[in-house]
Protein backbone atom coordinates (compact mmCIF):
# COMPACT_ATOMS: atom_id res chain seq x y z
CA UNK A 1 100.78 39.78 -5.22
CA UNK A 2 99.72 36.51 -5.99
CA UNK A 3 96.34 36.01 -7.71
CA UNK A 4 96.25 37.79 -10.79
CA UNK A 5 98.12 35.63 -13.60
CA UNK A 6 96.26 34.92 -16.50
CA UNK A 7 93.11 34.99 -15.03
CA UNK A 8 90.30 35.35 -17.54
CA UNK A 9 92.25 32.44 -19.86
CA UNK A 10 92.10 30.42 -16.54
CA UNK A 11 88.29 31.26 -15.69
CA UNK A 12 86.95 30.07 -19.30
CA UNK A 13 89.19 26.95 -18.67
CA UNK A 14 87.46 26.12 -15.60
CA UNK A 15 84.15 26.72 -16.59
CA UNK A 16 84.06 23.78 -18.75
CA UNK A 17 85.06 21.27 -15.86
CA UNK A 18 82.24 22.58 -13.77
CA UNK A 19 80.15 19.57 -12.60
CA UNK A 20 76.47 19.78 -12.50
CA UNK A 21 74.98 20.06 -9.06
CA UNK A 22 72.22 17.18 -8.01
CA UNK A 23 68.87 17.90 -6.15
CA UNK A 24 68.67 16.22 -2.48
CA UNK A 25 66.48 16.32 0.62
CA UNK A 26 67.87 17.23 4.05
CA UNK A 27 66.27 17.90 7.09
CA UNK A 28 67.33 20.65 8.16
CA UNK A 29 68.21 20.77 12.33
CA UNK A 30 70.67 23.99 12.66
CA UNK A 31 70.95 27.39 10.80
CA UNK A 32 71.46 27.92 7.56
CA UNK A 33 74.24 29.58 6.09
CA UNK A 34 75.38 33.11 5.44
CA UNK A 35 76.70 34.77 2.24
CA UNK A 36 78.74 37.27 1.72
CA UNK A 37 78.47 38.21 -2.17
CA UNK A 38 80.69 41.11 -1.81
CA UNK A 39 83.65 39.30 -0.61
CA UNK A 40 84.12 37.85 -4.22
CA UNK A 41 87.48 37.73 -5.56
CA UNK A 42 88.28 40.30 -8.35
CA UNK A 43 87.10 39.04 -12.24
CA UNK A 44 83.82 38.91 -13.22
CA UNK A 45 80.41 40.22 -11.83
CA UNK A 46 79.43 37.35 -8.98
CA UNK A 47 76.62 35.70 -10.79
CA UNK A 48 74.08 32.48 -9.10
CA UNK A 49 75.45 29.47 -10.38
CA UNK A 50 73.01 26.59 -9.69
CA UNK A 51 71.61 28.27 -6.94
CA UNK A 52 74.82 29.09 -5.40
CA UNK A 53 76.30 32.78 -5.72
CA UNK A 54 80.15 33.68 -6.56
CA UNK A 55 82.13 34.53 -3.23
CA UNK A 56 82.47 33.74 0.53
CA UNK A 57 79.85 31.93 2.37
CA UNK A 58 80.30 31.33 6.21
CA UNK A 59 79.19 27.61 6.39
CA UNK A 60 78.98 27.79 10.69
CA UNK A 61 77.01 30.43 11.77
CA UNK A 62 76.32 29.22 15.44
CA UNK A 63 77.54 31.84 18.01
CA UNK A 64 78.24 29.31 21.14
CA UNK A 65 81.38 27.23 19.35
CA UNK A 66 83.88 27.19 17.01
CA UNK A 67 84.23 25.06 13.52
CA UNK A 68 86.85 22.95 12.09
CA UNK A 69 88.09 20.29 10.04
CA UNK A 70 86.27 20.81 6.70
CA UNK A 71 85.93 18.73 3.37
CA UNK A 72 83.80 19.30 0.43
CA UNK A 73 82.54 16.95 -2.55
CA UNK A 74 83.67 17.08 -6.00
CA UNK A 75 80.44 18.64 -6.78
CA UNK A 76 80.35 21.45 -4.00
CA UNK A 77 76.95 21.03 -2.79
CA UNK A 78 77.95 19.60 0.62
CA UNK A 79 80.60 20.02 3.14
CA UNK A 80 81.73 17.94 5.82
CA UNK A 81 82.72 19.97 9.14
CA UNK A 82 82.96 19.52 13.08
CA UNK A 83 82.24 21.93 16.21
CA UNK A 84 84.99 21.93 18.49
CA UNK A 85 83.86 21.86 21.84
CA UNK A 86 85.50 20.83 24.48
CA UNK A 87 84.12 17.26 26.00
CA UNK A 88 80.86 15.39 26.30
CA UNK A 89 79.31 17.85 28.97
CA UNK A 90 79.03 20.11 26.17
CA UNK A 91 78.00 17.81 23.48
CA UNK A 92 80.74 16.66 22.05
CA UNK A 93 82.80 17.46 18.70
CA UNK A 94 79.45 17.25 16.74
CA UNK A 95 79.96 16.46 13.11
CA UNK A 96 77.51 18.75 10.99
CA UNK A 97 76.73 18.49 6.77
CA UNK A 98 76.13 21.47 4.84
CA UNK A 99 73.52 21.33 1.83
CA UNK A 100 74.48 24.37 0.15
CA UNK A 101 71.94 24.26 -2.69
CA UNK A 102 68.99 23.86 -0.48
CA UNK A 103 70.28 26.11 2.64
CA UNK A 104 70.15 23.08 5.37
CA UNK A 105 72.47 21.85 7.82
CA UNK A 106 72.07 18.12 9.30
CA UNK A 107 73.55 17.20 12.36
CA UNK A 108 75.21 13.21 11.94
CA UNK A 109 74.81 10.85 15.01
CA UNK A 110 78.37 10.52 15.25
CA UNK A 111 79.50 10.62 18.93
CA UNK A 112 82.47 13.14 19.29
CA UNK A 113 83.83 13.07 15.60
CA UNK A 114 87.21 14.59 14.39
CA UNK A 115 88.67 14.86 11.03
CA UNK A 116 85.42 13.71 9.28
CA UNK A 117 85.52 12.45 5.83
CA UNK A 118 82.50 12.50 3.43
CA UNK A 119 81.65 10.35 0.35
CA UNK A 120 81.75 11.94 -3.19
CA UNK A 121 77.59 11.78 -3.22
CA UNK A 122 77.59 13.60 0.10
CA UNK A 123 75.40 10.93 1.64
CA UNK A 124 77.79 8.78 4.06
CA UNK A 125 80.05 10.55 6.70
CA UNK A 126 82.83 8.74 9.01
CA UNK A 127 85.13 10.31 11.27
CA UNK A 128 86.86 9.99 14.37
CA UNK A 129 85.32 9.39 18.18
CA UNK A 130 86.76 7.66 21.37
CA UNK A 131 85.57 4.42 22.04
CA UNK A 132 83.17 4.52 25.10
CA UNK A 133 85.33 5.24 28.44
CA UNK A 134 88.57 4.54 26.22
CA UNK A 135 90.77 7.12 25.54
CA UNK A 136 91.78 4.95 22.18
CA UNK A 137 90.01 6.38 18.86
CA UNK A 138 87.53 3.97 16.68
CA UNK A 139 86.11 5.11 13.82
CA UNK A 140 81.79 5.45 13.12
CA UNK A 141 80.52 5.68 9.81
CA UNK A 142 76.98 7.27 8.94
CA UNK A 143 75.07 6.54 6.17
CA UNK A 144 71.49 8.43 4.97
CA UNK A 145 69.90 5.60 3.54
CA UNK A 146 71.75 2.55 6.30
CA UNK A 147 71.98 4.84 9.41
CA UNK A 148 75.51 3.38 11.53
CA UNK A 149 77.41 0.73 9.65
CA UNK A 150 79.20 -1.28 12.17
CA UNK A 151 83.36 -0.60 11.61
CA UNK A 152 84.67 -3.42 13.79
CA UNK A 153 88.51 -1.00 14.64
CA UNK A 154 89.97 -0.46 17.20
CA UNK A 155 92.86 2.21 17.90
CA UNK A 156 92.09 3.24 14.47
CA UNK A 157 91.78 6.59 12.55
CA UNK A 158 92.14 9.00 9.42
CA UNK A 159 88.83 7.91 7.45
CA UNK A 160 88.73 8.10 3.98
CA UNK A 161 85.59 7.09 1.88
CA UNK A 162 85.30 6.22 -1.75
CA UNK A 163 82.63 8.41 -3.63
CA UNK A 164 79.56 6.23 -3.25
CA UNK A 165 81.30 5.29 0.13
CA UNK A 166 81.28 1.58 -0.14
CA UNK A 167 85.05 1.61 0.28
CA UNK A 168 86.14 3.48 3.40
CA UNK A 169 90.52 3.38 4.29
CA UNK A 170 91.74 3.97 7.83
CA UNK A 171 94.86 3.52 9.36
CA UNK A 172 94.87 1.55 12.32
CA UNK A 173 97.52 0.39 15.34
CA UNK A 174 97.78 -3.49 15.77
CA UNK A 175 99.46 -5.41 18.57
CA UNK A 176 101.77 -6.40 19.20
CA UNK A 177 103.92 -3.39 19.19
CA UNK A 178 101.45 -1.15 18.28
CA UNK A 179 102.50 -0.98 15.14
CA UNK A 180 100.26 0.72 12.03
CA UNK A 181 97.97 -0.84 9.44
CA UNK A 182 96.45 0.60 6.57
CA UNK A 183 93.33 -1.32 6.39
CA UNK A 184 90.36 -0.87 3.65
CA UNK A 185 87.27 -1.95 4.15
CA UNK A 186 84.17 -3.02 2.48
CA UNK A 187 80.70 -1.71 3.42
CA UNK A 188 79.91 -4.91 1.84
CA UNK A 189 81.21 -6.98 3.67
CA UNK A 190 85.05 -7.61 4.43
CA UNK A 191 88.49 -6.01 6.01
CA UNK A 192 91.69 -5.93 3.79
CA UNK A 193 94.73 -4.98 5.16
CA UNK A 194 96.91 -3.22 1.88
CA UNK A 195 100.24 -2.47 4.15
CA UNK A 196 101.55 -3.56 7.83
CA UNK A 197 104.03 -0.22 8.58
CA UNK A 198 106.99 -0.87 11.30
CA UNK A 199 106.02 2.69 12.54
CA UNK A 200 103.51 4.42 15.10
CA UNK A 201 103.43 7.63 12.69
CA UNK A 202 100.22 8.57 11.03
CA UNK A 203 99.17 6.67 7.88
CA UNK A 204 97.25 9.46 5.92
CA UNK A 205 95.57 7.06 3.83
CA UNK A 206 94.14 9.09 0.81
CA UNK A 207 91.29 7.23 -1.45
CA UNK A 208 90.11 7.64 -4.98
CA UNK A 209 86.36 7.97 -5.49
CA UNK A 210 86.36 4.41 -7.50
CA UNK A 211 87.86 3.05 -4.60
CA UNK A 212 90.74 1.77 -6.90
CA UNK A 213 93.79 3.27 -5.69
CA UNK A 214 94.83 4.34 -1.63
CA UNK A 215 97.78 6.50 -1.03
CA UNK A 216 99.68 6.28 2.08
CA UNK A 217 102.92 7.25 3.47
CA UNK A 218 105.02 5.44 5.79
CA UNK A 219 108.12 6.60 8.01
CA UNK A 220 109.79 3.19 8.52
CA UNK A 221 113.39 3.67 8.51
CA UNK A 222 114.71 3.05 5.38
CA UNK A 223 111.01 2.63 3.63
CA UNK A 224 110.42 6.66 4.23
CA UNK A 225 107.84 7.83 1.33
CA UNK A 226 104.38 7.84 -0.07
CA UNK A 227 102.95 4.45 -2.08
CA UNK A 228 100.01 4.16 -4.05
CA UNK A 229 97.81 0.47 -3.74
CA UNK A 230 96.17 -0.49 -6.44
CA UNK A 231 93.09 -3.09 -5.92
CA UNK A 232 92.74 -4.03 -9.75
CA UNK A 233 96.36 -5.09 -9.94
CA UNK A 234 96.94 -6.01 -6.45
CA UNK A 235 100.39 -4.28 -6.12
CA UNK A 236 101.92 -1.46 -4.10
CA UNK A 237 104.24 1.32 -6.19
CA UNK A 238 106.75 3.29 -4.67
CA UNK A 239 108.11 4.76 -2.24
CA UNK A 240 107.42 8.32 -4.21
CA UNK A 241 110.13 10.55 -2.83
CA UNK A 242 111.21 14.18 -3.62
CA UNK A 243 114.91 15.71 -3.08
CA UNK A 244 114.45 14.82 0.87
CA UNK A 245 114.23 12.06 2.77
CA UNK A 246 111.00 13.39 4.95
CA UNK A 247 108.33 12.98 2.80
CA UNK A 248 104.43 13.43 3.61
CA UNK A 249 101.35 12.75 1.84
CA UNK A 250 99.17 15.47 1.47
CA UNK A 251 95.96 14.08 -0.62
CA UNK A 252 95.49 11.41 -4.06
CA UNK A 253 93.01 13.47 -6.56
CA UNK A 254 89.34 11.82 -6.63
CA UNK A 255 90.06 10.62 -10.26
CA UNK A 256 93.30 8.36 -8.98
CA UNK A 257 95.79 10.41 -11.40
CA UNK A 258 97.56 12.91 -8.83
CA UNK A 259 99.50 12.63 -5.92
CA UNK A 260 100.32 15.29 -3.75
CA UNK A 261 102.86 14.88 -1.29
CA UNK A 262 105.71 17.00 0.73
CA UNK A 263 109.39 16.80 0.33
CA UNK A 264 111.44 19.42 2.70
CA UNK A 265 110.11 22.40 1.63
CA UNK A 266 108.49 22.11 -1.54
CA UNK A 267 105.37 20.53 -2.87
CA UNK A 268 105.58 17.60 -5.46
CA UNK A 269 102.57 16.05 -7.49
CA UNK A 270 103.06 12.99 -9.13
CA UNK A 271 101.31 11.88 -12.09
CA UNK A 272 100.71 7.91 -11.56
CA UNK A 273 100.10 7.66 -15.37
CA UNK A 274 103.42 8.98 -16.91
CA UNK A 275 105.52 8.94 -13.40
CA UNK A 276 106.36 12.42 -14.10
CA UNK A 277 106.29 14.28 -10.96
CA UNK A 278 105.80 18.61 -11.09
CA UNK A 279 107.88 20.27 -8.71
CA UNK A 280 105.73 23.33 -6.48
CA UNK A 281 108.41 25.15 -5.35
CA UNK A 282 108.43 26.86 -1.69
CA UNK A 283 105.27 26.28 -0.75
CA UNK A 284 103.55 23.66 1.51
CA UNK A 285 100.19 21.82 -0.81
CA UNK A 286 97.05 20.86 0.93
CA UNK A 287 94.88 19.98 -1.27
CA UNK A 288 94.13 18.94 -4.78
CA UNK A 289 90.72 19.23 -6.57
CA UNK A 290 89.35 15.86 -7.81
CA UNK A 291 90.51 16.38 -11.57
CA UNK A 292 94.00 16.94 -10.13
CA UNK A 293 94.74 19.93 -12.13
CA UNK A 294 94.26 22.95 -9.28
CA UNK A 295 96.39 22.65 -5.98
CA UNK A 296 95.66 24.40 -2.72
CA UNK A 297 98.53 25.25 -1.17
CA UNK A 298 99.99 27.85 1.57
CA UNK A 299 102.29 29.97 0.80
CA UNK A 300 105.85 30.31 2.25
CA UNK A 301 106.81 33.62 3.97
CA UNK A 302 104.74 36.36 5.67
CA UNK A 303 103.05 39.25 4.54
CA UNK A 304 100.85 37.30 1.61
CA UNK A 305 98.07 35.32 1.18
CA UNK A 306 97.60 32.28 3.68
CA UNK A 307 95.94 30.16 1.18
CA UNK A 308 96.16 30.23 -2.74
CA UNK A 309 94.75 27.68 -5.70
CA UNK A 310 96.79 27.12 -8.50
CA UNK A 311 96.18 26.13 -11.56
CA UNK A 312 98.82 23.54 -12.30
CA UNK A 313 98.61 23.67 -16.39
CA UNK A 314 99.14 27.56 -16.52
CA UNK A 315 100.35 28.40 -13.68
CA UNK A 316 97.92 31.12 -12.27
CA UNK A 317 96.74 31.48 -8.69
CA UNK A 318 94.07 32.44 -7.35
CA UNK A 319 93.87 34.32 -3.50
CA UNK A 320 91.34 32.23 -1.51
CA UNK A 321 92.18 33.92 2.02
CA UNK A 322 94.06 37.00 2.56
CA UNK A 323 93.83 36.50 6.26
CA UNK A 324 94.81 33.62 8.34
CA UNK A 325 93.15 30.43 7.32
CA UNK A 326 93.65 26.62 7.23
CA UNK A 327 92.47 23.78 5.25
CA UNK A 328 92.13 20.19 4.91
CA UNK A 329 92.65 17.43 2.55
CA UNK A 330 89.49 17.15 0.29
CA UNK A 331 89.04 21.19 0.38
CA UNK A 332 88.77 21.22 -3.00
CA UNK A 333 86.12 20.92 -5.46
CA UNK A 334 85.71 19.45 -9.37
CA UNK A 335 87.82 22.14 -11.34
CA UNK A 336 88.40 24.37 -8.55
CA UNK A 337 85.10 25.97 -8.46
CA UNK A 338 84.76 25.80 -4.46
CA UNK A 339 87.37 25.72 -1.70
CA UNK A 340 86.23 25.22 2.23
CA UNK A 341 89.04 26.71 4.79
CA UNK A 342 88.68 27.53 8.41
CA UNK A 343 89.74 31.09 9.65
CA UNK A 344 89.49 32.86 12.99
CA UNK A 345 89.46 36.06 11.24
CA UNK A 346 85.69 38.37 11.87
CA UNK A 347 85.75 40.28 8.23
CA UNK A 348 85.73 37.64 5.87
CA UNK A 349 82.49 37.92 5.60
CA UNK A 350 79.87 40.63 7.20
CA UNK A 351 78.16 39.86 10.85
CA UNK A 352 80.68 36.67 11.69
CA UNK A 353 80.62 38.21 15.63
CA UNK A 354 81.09 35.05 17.93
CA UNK A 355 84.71 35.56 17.66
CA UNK A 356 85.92 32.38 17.27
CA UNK A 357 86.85 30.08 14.26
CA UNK A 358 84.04 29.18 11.06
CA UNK A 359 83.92 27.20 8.25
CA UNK A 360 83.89 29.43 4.80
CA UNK A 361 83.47 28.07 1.27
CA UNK A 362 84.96 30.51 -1.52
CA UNK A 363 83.33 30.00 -4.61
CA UNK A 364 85.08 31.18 -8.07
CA UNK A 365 82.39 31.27 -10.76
């Protein structure tokens, strides 16, 4: 069974990349969260780590709607999430933040948001919502300190915000043909357009928390891959491809040294600095932590572990949900202290009774 390799060489390892957590305000406007310290994973005694205790925490605890589509920051203290019910009559796809370290939950004014995205400080939040009696998406972006920057898009999707979310990368559709962009723009001030695609398929754009580098992939006949822009230089690299043609990008690491992408079956993450790319045999990735070294990934086959982090230096995994669960790209925090997942499942933690899907955070020391 997966999850016991090398494990107490692998814990001292990732203590030292722990990242120290910072001290915010939030007013707080839903419930707080709930912990379950006995669901830690096997090692050592579950000890408070700035405020924070080892094991599973249900993020949602509301019992009138499910949760989804979860990121956290390199840090851990926040995470990014979204209700999911079911049209404006109910409210809408409400985009929540989690303050772990002081207990709160904010609600953002985003109207109907999917697949939010949250900068590395945990202060701005974009993410998906139909434009006003259009059934086309836009994109709204939230800051604490600026309240709604205006993001002048339309048709456009996938946020993606740089850590101190200046930068924020979206793919968006373009006439005429409908065709996709991959468009970055400036809080600032300013639209740049990195990459004009001949396809209608999904972007993925995939920041680094500099705001240097965007990975994207593209599925233009004959251009099938992943490329990496890079605003220093001004250039495009790639297409990154494994041993088949359908490739997908999965996530670029905060620090702008990984990328994780899909080839057939297996899992491939290049290293932009050497070119090397590591093979992840037989399993599909999800995410990688923002130092690149631990990958979340889901197993292949039945009868394991639906989600597992490995350590991509030694090799070791860690279990982070032995019953059905999903995850996101940017599920992963600094070292691979924290991973966010969504799961259906009622005994991941005690008293989860509204019988529908949550938000959990595993945390490893």
């Amino acid at each position: 069974m997966r999850g016991k390799t090398s494990r107490s060489t692998t814990r001292g390892l990732r203590a030292t990349l722990s990242a120290a957590l910072v001290v915010c305000a939030v007013t707080a406007v839903a419930p707080t969260a709930a912990t379950a310290a006995t669901a830690a994973p096997p090692g050592p005694t579950a000890v408070a780590m700035g405020g924070l205790s080892v094991g599973v925490e249900r993020i949602s605890v509301a019992t009138d709607e499910g949760y989804g589509a979860a990121s956290i920051t390199p840090d851990g203290r926040s995470v990014v999430f979204t209700s999911l019910k079911n049209g404006p009559a109910q409210g809408g796809n409400a985009v929540y933040v989690s303050d772990r370290r002081a207990g709160q939950t904010r609600t953002e004014p985003l109207a109907e948001g999917w697949t939010p995205a949250i900068s590395g400080d945990g202060r701005q939040v974009a993410a998906n919502a139909p434009r006003q009696g259009m059934t086309a998406e836009r994109i709204q972006q939230h800051s604490l300190d600026l309240g709604l920057l205006p993001i002048i898009c339309g048709r456009c999707n996938q946020p993606s915000l740089s850590g101190d979310g200046r930068y924020l990368a979206f793919g968006s559709l373009r006439s005429p043909g409908l065709f996709r962009d991959v468009v970055v723009a400036d809080r600032n001030g300013g639209f740049h357009t990195i990459a004009s695609l001949g396809t209608l398929a999904p972007a993925r754009p995939s920041i680094s928390g500099d705001g240097r580098y965007v990975a994207y992939q593209d599925f233009t006949f004959q251009k099938e891959g992943v490329y990496l822009w890079d605003r220093t230089t001004g250039t495009t690299a790639g297409p990154l491809a494994g041993s088949s043609t359908t490739v997908s990008l999965v996530q670029l690491s905060d620090n702008g040294g990984k990328v994780v992408y899909h080839s057939g079956p297996d899992t491939y993450v290049h290293d932009i600095g050497s070119g090397a790319a590591q093979l992840v045999p037989n399993v599909q990735g999800v995410a990688i932590d923002p130092t690149g070294r631990y990958l979340l990934h889901a197993p292949s086959g039945t009868g394991g572990p639906s989600l597992v982090l490995r350590d991509l230096r030694t090799g070791a995994d860690e279990t982070v949900s032995d019953q059905p669960a999903t995850a996101e790209a940017d599920s992963v925090s600094a070292g691979g202290r924290d991973v966010v997942f969504q799961s259906a499942a009622d005994n991941i933690v005690p008293g989860d009774t509204n019988g529908t899907s949550d938000v959990f955070v595993r945390r490893f020391f």
